[in-house]
Protein backbone atom coordinates (compact mmCIF):
# COMPACT_ATOMS: atom_id res chain seq x y z
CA UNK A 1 -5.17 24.67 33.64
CA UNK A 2 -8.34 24.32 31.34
CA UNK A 3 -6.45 25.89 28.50
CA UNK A 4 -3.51 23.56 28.91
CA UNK A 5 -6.13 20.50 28.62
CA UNK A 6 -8.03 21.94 25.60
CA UNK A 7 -4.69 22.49 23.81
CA UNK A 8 -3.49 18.88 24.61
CA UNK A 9 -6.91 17.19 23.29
CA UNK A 10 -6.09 19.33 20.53
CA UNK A 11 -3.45 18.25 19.24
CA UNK A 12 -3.80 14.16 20.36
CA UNK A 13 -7.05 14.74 18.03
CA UNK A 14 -4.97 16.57 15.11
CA UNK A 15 -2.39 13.23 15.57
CA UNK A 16 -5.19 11.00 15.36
CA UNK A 17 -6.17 12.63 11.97
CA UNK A 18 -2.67 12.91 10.84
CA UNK A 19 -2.51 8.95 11.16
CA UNK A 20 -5.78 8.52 9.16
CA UNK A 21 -4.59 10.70 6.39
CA UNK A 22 -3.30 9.87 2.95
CA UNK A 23 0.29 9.96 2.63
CA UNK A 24 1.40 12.26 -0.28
CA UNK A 25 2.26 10.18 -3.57
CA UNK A 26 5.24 10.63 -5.88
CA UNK A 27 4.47 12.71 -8.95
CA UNK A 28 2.34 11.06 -11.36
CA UNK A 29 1.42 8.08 -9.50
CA UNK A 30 -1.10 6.09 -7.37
CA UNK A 31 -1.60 7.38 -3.87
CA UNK A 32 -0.17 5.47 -1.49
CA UNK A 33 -2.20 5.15 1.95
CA UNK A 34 -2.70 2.06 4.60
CA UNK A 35 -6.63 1.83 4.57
CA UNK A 36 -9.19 0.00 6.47
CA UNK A 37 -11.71 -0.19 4.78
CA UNK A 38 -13.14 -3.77 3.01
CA UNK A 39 -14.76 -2.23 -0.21
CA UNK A 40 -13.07 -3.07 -3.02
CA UNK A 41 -9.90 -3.86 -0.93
CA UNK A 42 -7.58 -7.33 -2.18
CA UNK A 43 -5.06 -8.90 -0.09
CA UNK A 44 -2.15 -10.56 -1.62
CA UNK A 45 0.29 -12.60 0.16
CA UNK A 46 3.85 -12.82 -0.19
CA UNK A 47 5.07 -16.52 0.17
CA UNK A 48 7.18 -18.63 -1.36
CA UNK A 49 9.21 -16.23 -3.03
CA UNK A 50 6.10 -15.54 -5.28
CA UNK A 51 2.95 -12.71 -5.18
CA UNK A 52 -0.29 -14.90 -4.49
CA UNK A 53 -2.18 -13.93 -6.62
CA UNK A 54 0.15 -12.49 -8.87
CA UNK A 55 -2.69 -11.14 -11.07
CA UNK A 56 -5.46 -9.31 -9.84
CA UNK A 57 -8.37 -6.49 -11.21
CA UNK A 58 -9.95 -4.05 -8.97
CA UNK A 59 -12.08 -0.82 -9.44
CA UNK A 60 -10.72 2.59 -9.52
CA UNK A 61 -10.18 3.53 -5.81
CA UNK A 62 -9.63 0.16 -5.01
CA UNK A 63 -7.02 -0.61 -2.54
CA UNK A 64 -4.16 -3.30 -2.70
CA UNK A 65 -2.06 -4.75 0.79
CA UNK A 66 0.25 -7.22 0.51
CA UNK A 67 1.27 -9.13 3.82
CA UNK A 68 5.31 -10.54 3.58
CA UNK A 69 4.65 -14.14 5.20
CA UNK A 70 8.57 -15.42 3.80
CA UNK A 71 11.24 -15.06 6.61
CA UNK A 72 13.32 -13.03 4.19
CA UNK A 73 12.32 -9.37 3.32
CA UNK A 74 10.62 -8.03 -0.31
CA UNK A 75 9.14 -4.80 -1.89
CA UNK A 76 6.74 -4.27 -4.16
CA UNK A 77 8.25 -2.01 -6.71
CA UNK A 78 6.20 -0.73 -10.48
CA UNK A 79 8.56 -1.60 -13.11
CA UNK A 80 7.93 2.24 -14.44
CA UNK A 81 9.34 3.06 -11.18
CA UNK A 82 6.56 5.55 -10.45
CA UNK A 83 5.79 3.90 -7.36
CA UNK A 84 6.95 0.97 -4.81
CA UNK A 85 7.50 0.00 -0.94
CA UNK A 86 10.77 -0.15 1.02
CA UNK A 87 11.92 -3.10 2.26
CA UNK A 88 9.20 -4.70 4.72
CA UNK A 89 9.87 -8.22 6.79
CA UNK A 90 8.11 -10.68 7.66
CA UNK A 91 4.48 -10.10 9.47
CA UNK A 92 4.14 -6.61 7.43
CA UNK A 93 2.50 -5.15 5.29
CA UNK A 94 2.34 -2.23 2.57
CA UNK A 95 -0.86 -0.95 0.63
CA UNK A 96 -2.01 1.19 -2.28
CA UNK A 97 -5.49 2.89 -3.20
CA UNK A 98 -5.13 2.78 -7.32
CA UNK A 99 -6.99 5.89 -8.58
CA UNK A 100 -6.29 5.62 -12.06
CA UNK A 101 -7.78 2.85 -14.96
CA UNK A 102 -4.83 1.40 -16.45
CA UNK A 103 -2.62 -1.82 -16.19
CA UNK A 104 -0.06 -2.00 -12.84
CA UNK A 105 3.23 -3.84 -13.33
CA UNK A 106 5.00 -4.56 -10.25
CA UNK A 107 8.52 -6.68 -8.78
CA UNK A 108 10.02 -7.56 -5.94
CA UNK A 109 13.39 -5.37 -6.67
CA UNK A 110 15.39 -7.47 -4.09
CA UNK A 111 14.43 -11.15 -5.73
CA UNK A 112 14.15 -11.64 -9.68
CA UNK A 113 11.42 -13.71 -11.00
CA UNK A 114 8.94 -11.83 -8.54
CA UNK A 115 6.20 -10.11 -10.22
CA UNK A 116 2.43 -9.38 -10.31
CA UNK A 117 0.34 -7.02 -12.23
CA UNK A 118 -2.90 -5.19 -11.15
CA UNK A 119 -5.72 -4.17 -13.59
CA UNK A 120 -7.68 -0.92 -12.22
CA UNK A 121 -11.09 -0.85 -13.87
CA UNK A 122 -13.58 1.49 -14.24
């Protein structure tokens, strides 16, 4: 009976650190991981049909969430197409560490006239 406990804490531990790890990026791009930590972290809201702020400059490493707050649904999409979001609603969220110095271009695929861009810093 001990064993079957010991194999059960197991693997609700190895779960716990599967849900803290990064998720694998596409090829080429930013990694793209939910992250709770404040340093160097910027929040940008989706209202209004618009990115608030739509221009913002972190530090390498730094990580981006935007919150949807508009009843209808967005993405956040580069306009390389190296990296983006699905479709999230209203209430959530999707974030991005940016691990590489450069300039971030971004839309809203589903609603024209919505963009932002990010400047990762050393």
């Amino acid at each position: 009976m001990k064993s079957v406990q010991f194999v059960s804490l197991v693997t609700i531990m190895a779960i716990a650190l599967m849900a803290c790890s990064p998720r694998s990026p596409a090829a080429g791009s930013p990694s793209g991981v939910i992250k709770s930590s404040t340093d160097n972290a910027v929040e940008i809201s989706i209202s209004g049909f618009a990115f608030k702020p739509s221009e913002i400059t972190i530090k390498v490493g730094g990580t981006v969430t935007w919150t949807n707050q508009d009843s209808a649904g967005h993405d956040v999409k580069a306009t390389d197409g190296s990296w983006g979001s699905d479709v999230f609603t209203k209430g959530q969220s999707f974030s991005m560490i940016f691990d590489q110095e450069g300039v971030y271009e971004y839309v809203c695929s589903l609603h024209s006239g919505m963009n932002g861009k990010i400047i990762v810093t050393k």
